[in-house]
C-alpha atoms as a PDB file:
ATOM      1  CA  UNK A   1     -14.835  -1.154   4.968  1.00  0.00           C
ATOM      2  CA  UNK A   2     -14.368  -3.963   2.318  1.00  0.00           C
ATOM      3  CA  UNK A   3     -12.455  -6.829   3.050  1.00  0.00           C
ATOM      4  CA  UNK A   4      -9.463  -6.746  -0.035  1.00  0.00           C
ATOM      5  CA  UNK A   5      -6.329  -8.850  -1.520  1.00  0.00           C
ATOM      6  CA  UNK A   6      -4.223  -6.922  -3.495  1.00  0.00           C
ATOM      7  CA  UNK A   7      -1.278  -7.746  -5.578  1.00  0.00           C
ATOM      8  CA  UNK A   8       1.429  -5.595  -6.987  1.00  0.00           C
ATOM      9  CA  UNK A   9       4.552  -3.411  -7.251  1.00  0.00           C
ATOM     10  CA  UNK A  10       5.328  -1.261  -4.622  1.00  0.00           C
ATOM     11  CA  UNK A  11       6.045   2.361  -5.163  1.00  0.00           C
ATOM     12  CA  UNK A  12       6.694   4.998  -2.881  1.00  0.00           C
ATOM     13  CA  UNK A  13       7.463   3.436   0.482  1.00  0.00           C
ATOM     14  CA  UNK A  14       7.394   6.786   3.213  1.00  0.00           C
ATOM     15  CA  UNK A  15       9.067   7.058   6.193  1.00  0.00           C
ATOM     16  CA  UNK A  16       7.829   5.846   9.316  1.00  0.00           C
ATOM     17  CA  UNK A  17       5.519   8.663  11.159  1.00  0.00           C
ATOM     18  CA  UNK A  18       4.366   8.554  14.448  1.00  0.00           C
ATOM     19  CA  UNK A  19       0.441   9.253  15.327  1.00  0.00           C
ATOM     20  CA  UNK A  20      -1.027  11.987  17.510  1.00  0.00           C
ATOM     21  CA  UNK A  21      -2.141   8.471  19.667  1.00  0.00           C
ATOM     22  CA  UNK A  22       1.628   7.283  19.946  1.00  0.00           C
ATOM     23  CA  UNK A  23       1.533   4.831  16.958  1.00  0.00           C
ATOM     24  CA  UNK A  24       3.927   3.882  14.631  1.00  0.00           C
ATOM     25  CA  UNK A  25       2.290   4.703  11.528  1.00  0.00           C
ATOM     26  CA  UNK A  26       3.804   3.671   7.727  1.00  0.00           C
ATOM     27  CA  UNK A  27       2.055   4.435   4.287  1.00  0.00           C
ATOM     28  CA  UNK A  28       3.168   3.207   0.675  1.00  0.00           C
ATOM     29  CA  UNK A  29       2.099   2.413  -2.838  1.00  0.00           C
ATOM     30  CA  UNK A  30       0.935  -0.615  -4.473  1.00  0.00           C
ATOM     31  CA  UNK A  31       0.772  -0.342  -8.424  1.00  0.00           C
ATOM     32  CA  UNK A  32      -1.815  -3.541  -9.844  1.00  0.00           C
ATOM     33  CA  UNK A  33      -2.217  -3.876 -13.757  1.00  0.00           C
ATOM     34  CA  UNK A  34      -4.704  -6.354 -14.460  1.00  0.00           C
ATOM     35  CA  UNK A  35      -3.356  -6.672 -17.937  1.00  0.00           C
ATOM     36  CA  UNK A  36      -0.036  -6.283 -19.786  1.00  0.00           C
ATOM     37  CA  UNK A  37      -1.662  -3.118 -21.547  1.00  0.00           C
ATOM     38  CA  UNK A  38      -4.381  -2.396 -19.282  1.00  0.00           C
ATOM     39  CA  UNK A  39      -4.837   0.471 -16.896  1.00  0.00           C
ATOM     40  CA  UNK A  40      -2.468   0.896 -13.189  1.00  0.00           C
ATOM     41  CA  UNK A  41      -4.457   0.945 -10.337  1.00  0.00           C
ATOM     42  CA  UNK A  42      -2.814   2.898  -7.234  1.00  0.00           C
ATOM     43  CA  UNK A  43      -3.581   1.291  -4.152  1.00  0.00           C
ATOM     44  CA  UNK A  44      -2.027   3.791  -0.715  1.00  0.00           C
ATOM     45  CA  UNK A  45      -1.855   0.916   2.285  1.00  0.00           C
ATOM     46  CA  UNK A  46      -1.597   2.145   5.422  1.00  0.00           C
ATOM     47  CA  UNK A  47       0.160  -0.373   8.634  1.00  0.00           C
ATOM     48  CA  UNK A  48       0.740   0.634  12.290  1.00  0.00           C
ATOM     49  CA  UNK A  49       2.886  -0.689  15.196  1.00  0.00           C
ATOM     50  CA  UNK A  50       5.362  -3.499  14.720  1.00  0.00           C
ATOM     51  CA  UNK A  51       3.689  -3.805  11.333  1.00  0.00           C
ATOM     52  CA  UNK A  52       4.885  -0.545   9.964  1.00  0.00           C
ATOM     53  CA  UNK A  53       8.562  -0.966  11.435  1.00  0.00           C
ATOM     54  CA  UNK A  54       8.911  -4.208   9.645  1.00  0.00           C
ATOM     55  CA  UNK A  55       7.403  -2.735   6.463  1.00  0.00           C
ATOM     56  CA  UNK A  56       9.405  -0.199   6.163  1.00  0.00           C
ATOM     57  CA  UNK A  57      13.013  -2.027   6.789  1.00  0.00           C
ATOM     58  CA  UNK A  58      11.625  -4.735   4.414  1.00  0.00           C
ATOM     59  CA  UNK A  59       9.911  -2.939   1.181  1.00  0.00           C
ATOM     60  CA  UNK A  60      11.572  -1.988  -1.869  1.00  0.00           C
ATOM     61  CA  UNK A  61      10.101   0.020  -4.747  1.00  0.00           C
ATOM     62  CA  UNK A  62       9.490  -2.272  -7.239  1.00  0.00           C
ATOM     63  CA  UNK A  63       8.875  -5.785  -4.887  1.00  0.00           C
ATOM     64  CA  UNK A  64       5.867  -7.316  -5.625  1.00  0.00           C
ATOM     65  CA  UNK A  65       4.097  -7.840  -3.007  1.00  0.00           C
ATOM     66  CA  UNK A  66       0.500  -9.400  -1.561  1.00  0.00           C
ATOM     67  CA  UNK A  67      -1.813  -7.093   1.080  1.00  0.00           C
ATOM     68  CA  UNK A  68      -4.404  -8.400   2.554  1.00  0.00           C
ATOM     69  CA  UNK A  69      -6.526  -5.774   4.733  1.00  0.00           C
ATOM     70  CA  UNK A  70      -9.740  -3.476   4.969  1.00  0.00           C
ATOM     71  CA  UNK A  71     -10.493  -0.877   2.149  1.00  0.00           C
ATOM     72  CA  UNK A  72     -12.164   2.121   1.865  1.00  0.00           C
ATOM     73  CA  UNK A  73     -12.587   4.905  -0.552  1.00  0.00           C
ATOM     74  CA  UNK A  74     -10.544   8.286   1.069  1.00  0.00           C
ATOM     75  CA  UNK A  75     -11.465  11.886  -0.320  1.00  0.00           C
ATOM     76  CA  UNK A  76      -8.963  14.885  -0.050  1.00  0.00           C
ATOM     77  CA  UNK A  77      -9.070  18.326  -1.545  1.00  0.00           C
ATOM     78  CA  UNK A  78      -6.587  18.769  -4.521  1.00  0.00           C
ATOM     79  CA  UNK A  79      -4.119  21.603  -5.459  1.00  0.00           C
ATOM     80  CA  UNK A  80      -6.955  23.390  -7.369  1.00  0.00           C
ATOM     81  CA  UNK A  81      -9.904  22.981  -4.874  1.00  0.00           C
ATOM     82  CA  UNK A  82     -11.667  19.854  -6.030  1.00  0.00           C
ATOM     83  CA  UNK A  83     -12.366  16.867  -4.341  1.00  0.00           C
ATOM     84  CA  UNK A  84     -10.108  13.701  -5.059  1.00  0.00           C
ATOM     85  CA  UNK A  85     -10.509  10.164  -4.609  1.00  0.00           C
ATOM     86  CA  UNK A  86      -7.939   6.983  -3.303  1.00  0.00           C
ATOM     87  CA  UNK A  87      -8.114   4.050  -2.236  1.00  0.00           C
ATOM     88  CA  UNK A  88      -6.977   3.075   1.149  1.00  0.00           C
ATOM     89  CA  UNK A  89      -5.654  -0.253   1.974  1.00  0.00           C
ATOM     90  CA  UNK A  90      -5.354  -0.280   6.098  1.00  0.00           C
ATOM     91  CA  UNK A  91      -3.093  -3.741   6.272  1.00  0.00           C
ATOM     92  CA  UNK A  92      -4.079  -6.913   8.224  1.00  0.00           C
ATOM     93  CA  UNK A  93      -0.786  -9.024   6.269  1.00  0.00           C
ATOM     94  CA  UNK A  94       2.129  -8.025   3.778  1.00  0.00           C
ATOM     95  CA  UNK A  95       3.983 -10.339   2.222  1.00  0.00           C
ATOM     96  CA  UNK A  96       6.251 -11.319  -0.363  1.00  0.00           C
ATOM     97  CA  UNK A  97       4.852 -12.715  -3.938  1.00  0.00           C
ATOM     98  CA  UNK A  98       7.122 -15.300  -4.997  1.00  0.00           C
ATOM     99  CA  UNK A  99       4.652 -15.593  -8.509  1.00  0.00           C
ATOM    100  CA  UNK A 100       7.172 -14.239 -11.038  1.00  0.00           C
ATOM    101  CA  UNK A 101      11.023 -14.675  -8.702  1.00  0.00           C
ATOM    102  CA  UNK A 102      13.347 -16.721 -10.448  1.00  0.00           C
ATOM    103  CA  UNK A 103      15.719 -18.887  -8.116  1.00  0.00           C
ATOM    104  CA  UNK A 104      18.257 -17.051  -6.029  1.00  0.00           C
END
């Protein structure tokens, strides 16, 4: 896996799930546009334990946010039998980007 920073808006925030190991287990979305006009890269980040509890009481769709963890390239079959591509960010640190917040 490839050490990786990425910055963004979060989408899709899921509920918590619970692995087949006992862990708690939370996935959501991370939208990055390198340019005003350019292209949106999806980013799905994956955290686990305490991580993923906190996550998920503290995202909202739309914060931007800063990840910090280990990605990889994931492969899954889609709808009509071909193979599709993500990218996986499995979380070391989320945080809060403070780039673009006004004063509250």
């Amino acid at each position: 896996m490839i050490e990786a920073t990425v910055t963004g808006n979060v989408g899709k925030v899921n509920d918590v799930r619970v692995t087949k190991t006992g862990k708690a287990m939370l996935t959501f979305s991370v939208a990055s546009t390198e340019k005003k006009d350019g292209p949106t890269t999806w980013v799905e980040v994956v955290c686990f334990d305490e991580q993923a509890e906190t996550c998920s009481q503290s995202l909202q769709k739309g914060q931007r946010v800063v990840v910090a963890g280990r990605m990889g390239l994931e492969t899954y079959e889609k709808k009509d039998g071909s193979t599709g591509f993500s990218v996986r960010l499995v979380a070391d640190e989320v945080w809060s980007s403070l780039r673009w917040r006004k004063g509250e």
